[in-house]
Protein backbone atom coordinates (compact mmCIF):
# COMPACT_ATOMS: atom_id res chain seq x y z
CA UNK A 1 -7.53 -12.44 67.17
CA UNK A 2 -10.08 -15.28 67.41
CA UNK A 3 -10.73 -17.71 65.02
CA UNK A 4 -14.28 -15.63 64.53
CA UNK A 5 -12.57 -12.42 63.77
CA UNK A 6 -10.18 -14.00 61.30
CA UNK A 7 -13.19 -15.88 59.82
CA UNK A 8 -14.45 -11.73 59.37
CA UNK A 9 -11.49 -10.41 58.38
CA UNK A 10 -11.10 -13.16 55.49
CA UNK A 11 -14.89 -12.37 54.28
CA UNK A 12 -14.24 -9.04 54.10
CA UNK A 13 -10.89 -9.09 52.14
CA UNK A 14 -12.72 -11.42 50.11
CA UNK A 15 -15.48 -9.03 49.62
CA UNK A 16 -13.31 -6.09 48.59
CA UNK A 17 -11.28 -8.14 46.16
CA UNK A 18 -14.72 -9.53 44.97
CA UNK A 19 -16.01 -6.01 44.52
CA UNK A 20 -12.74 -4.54 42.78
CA UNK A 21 -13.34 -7.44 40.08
CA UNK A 22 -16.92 -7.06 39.43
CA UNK A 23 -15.72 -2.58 38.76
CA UNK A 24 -13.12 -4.31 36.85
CA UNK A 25 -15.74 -6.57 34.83
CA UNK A 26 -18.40 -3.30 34.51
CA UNK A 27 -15.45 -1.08 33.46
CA UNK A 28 -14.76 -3.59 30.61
CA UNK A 29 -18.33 -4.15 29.43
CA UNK A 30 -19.02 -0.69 27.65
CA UNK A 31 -15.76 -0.93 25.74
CA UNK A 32 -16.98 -4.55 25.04
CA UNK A 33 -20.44 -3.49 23.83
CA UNK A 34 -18.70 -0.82 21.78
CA UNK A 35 -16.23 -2.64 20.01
CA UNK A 36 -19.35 -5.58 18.97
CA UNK A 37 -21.82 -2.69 17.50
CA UNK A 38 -19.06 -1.50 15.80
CA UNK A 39 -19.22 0.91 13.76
CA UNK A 40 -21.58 3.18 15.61
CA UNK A 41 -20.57 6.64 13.86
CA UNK A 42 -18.90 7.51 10.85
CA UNK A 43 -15.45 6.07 10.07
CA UNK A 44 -13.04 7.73 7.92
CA UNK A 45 -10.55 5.98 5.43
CA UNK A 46 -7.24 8.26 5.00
CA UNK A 47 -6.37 8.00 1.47
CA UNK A 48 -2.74 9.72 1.88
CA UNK A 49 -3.35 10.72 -2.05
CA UNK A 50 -5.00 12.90 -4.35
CA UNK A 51 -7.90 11.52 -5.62
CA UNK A 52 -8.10 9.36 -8.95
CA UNK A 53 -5.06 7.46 -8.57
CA UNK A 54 -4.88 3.67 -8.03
CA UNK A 55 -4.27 3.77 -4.10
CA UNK A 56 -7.99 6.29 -4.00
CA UNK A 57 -9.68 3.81 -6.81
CA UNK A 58 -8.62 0.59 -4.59
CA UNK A 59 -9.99 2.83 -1.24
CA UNK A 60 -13.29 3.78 -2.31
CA UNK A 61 -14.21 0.43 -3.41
CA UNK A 62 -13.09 -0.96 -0.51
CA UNK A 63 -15.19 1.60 1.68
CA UNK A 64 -18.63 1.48 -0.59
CA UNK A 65 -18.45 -2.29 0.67
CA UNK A 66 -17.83 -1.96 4.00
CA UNK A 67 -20.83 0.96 4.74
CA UNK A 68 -23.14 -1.69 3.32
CA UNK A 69 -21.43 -4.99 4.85
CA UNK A 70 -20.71 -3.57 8.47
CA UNK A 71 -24.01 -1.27 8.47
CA UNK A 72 -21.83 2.02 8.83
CA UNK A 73 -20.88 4.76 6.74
CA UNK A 74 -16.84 4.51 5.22
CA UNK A 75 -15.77 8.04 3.70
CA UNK A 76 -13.06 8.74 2.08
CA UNK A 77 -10.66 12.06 2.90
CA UNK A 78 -7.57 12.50 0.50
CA UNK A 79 -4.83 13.77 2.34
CA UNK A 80 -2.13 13.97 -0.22
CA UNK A 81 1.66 14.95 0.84
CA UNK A 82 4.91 13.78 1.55
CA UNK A 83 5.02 10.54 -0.78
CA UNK A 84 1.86 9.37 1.39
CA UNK A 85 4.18 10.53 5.07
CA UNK A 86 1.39 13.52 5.45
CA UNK A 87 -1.45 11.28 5.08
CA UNK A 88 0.05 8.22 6.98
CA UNK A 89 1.23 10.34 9.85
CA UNK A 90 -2.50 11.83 10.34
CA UNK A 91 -3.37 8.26 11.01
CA UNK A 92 -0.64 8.12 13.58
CA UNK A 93 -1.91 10.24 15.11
CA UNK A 94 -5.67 9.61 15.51
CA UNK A 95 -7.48 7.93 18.47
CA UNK A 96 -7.02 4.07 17.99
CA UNK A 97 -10.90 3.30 18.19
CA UNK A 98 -11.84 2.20 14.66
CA UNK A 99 -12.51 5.13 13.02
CA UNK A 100 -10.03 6.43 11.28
CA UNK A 101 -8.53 3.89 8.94
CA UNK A 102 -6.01 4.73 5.83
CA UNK A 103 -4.97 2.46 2.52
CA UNK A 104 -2.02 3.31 1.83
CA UNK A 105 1.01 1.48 -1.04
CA UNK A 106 3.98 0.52 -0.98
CA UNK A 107 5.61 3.54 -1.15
CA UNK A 108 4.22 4.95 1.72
CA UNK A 109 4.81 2.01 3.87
CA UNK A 110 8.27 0.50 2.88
CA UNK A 111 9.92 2.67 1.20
CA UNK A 112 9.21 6.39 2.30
CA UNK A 113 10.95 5.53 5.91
CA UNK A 114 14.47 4.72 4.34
CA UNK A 115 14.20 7.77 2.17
CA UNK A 116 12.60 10.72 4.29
CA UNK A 117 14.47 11.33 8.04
CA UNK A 118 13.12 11.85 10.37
CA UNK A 119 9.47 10.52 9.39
CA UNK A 120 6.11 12.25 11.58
CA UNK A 121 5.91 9.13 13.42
CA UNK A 122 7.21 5.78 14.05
CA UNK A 123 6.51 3.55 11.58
CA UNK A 124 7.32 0.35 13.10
CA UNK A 125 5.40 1.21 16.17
CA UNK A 126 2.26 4.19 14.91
CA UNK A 127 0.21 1.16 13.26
CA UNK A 128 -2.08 -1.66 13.61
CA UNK A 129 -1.95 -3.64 10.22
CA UNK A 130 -5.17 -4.76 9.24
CA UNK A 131 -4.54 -7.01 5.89
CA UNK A 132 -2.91 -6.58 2.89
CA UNK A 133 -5.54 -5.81 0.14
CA UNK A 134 -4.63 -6.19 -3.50
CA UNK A 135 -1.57 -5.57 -5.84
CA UNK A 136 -1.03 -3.39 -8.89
CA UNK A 137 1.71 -4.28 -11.53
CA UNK A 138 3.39 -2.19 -14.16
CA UNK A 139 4.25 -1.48 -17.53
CA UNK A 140 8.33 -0.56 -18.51
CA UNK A 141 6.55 1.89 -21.07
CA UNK A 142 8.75 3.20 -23.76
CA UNK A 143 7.19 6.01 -26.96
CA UNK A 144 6.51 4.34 -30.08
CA UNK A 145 9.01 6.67 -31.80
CA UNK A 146 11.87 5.63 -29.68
CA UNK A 147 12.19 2.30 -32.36
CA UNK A 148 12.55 0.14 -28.97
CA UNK A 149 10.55 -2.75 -29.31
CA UNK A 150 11.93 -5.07 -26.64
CA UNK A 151 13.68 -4.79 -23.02
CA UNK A 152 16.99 -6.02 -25.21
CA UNK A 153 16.58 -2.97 -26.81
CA UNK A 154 16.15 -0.74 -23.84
CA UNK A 155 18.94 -2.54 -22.29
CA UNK A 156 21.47 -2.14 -25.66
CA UNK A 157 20.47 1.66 -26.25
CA UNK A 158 21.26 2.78 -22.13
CA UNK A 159 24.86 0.41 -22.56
CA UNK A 160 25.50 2.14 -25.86
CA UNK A 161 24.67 5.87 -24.14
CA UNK A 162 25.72 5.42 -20.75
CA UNK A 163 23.57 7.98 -18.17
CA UNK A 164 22.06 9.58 -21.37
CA UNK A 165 18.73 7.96 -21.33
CA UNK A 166 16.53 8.72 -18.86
CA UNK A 167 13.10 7.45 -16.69
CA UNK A 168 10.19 9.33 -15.47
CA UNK A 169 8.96 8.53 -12.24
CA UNK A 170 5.40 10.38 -10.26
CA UNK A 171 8.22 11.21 -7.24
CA UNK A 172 10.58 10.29 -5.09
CA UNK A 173 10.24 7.43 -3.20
CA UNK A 174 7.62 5.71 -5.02
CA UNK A 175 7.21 2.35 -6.54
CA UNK A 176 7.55 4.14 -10.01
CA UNK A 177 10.94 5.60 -8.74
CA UNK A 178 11.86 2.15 -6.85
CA UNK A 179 11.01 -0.24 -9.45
CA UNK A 180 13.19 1.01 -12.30
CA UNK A 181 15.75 1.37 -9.99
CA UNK A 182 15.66 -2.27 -9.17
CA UNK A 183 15.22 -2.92 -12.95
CA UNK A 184 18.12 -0.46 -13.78
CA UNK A 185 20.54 -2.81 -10.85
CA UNK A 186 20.01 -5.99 -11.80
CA UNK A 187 20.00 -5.40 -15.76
CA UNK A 188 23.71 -3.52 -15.17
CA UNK A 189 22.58 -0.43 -16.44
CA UNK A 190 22.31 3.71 -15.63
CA UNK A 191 19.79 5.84 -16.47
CA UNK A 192 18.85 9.31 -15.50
CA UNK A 193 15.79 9.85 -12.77
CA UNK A 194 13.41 12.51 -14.18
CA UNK A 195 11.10 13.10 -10.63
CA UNK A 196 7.84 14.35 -11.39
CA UNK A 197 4.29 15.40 -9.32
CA UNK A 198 2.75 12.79 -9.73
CA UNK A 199 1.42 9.84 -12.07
CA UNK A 200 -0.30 12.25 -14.54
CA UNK A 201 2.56 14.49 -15.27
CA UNK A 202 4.92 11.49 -15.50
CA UNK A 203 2.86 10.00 -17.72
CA UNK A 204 2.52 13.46 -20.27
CA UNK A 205 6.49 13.86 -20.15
CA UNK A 206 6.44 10.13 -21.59
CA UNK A 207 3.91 11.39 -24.15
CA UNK A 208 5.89 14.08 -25.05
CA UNK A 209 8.88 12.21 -25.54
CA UNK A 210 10.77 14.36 -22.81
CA UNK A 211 11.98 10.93 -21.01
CA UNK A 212 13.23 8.04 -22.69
CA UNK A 213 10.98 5.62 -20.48
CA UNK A 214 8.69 5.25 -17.70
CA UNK A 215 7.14 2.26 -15.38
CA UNK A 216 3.22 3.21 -15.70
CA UNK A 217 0.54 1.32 -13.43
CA UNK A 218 -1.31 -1.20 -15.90
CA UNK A 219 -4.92 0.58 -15.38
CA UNK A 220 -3.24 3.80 -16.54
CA UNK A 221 -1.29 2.06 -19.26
CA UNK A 222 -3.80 -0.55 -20.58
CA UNK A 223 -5.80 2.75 -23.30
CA UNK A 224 -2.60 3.90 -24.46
CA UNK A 225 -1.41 0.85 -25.08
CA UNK A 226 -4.06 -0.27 -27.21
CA UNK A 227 -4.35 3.42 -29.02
CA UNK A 228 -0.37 2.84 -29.77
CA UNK A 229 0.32 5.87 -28.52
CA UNK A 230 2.84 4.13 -25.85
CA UNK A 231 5.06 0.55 -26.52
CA UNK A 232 5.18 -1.79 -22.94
CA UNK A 233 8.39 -3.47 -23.29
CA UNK A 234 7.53 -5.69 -20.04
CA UNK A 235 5.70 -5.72 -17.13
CA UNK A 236 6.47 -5.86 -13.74
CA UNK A 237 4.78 -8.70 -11.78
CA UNK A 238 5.39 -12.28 -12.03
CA UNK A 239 2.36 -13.09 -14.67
CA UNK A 240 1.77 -11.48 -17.33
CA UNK A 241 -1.17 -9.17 -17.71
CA UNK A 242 -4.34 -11.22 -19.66
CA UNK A 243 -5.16 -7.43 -21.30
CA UNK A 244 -1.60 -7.43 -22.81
CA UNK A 245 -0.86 -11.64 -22.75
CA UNK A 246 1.98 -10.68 -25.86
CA UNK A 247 4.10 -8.32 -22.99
CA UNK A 248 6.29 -10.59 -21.52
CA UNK A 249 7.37 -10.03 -17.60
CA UNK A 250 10.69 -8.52 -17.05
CA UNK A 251 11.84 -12.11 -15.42
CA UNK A 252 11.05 -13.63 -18.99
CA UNK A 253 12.90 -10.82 -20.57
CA UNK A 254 16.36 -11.63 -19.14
CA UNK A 255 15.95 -9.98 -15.07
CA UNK A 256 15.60 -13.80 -13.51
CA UNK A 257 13.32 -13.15 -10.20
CA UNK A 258 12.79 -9.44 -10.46
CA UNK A 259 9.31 -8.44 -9.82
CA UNK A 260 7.70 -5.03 -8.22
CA UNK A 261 4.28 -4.61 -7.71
CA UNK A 262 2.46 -1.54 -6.17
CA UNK A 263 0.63 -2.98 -3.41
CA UNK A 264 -2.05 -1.26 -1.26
CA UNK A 265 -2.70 -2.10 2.63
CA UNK A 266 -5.09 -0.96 5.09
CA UNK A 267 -4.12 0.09 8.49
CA UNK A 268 -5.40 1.25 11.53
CA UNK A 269 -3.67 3.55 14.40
CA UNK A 270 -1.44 1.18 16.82
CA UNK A 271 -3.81 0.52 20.02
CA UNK A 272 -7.29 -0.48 17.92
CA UNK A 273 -8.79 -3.24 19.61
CA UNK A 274 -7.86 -6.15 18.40
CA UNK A 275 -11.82 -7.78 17.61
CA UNK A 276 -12.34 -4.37 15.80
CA UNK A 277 -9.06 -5.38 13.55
CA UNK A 278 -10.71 -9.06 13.11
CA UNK A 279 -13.68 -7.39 12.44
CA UNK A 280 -11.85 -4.95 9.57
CA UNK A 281 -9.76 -7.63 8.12
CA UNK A 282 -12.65 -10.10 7.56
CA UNK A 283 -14.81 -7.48 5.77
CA UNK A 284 -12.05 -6.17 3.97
CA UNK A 285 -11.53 -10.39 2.63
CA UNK A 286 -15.26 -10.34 2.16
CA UNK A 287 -15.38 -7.57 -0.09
CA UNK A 288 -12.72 -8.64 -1.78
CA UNK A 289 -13.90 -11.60 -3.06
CA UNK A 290 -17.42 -10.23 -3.27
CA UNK A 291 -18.16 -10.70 -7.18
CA UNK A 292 -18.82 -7.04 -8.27
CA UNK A 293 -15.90 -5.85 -6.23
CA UNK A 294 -13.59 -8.31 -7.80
CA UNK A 295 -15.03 -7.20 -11.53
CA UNK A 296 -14.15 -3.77 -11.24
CA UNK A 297 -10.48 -5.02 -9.92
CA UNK A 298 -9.76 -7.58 -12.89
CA UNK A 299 -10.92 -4.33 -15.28
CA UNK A 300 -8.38 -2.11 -13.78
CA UNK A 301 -6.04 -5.03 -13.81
CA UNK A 302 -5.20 -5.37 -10.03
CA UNK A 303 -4.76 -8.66 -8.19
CA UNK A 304 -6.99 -9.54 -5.25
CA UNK A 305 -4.82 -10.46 -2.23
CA UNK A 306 -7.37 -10.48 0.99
CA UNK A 307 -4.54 -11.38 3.33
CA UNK A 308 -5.46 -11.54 7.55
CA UNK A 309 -4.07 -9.50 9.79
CA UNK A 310 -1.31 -12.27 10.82
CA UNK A 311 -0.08 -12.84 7.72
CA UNK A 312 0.57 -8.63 6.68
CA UNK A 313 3.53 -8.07 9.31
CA UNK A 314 5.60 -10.59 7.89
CA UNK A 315 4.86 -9.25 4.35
CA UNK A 316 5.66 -5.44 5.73
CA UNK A 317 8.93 -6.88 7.24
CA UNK A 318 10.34 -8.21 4.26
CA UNK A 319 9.05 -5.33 1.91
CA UNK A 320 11.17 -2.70 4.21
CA UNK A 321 13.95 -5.24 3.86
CA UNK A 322 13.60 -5.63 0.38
CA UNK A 323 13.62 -1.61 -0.50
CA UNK A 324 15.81 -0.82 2.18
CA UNK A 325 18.01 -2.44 0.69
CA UNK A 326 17.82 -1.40 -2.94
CA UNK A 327 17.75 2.40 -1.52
CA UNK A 328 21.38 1.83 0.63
CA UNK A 329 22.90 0.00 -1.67
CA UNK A 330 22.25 2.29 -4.74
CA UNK A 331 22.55 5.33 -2.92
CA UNK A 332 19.08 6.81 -3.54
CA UNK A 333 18.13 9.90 -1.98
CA UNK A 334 14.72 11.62 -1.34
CA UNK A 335 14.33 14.60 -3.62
């Protein structure tokens, strides 16, 4: 070959590589354009439980500000099932281009894989963790007839009646199950787990004086509390609530360090482009902190978090730790 025809060939490869790049480059740009007018259609926000509970309140604020702040239109669909598994796994299984989103709690996300086998999907590997949003403590709620006034009390009635008392709980594998159970290990003491359908009918049995306690979400709590028709002995997160300052935290009432919080996050299907996450988690901090978001939070008593998208896999790691634990080493079983 002569130094001409090599010259060619060279040009030529050069060409075809050039070529391949620039397909490459014109391949990438619609997916580009797409993901910056994002959102072009509707999106929908999986809330994997019946409406009017904390997890739906916390999602359809959260989706009224994003249709204004990202120009789009953010609707809810309650898909309730499963301890959240039903509505989580539809997630898993949608296309990961932005459009179908879920919030989902606690429960759903760290402690429904070490109680239900086998799970839908994977749930280390089915989702793209957008940010953690906000956090919802509890009240240890006890009837005023019961003559408990303090988390002493609670604590000397179950040693004096051992397994005789009992806790009502809106399922298995919930934070209302998990949390008493963590309260019930560290204070030393047993007491029988009434499961039922839900917050509401949890929260009637407690009424009716058919269970002896019951950890109730603080917006749920907050008017029966103040009618006296129920007694908080605690609460569950690290503060104490400023709509109840005289309720002291369960840490303050004897359980050094225990805390347990219902906390919400918003995920996307594993695969969603990653500026389409950025995009997601900065609204979602946005709209967070907007003022009249934030209002109707503080009124229902639930802590604005806002975390990035960096920072929520560490939290989900040490959550799964946390009530993976609890669940092996007190034997707890879905049921």
């Amino acid at each position: 070959m002569t130094d001409q025809e090599g010259r060619a060939v060279a040009l030529g490869r050069r060409g075809l590589l050039g070529g391949a790049a620039a397909l490459g480059l014109a391949g990438a740009m619609p997916a580009m354009a797409q993901e910056a007018a994002y959102p072009t259609r509707a999106v929908t926000v999986i809330v994997p439980f019946a409406p009017g509970g904390s997890t739906d309140f916390v999602a359809r604020l959260l989706a009224q500000y994003l249709s204004t702040s990202l120009s789009g239109s953010f609707v809810v669909e309650n898909r309730a099932g499963g301890s959240g598994t039903v509505g989580h796994g539809a997630l898993a299984r949608a296309r990961p281009d932005g459009y179908t989103l879920d919030v989902a709690p606690t429960g759903t996300f760290a402690v429904a894989p070490f109680l239900f086998s086998p799970l839908p999907y994977d749930n280390d590997r089915a989702f793209a963790p957008i940010s953690l949003l906000a956090s919802n403590a509890m009240f240890v709620c006890v009837h005023p007839s019961s003559g408990m006034n303090t988390f002493a009390d609670l604590v000397a009635a179950a040693k004096a009646q051992p397994g005789k008392l009992s806790y009502a709980s809106p399922g298995s594998g919930t934070v209302g199950q998990l949390a008493p159970e963590l309260m019930l290990d560290m204070a030393g003491i047993e007491m029988l787990h009434v499961s039922y359908r839900g917050g509401g009918p949890a929260l009637q049995a407690l009424l009716a004086k058919e269970t002896t306690m019951g950890f109730v979400d603080t917006v749920t709590a907050l008017p029966y509390l103040q009618s006296g028709e129920l007694r908080a002995l605690a609460v569950t997160g690290k503060q104490r609530d400023p709509k109840a300052p005289n309720v002291p935290t369960l840490a303050e009432s004897g359980l050094a360090g225990y805390h347990a919080t219902n906390d919400f996050g918003f995920f996307a299907p594993a695969g969603t482009p990653q500026p389409i996450i950025q995009r997601l988690a900065a609204a979602a901090r946005e709209a967070l902190n907007n003022p009249e978001v934030k209002a109707k939070l503080d009124a229902a008593s639930i802590d604005v978090i806002g975390g990035s998208s960096e920072a929520f896999p560490p939290y989900l790691a040490e959550e799964g730790k946390r009530w993976g634990s609890l669940i092996q080493r007190r034997n707890i079983k879905a049921e």
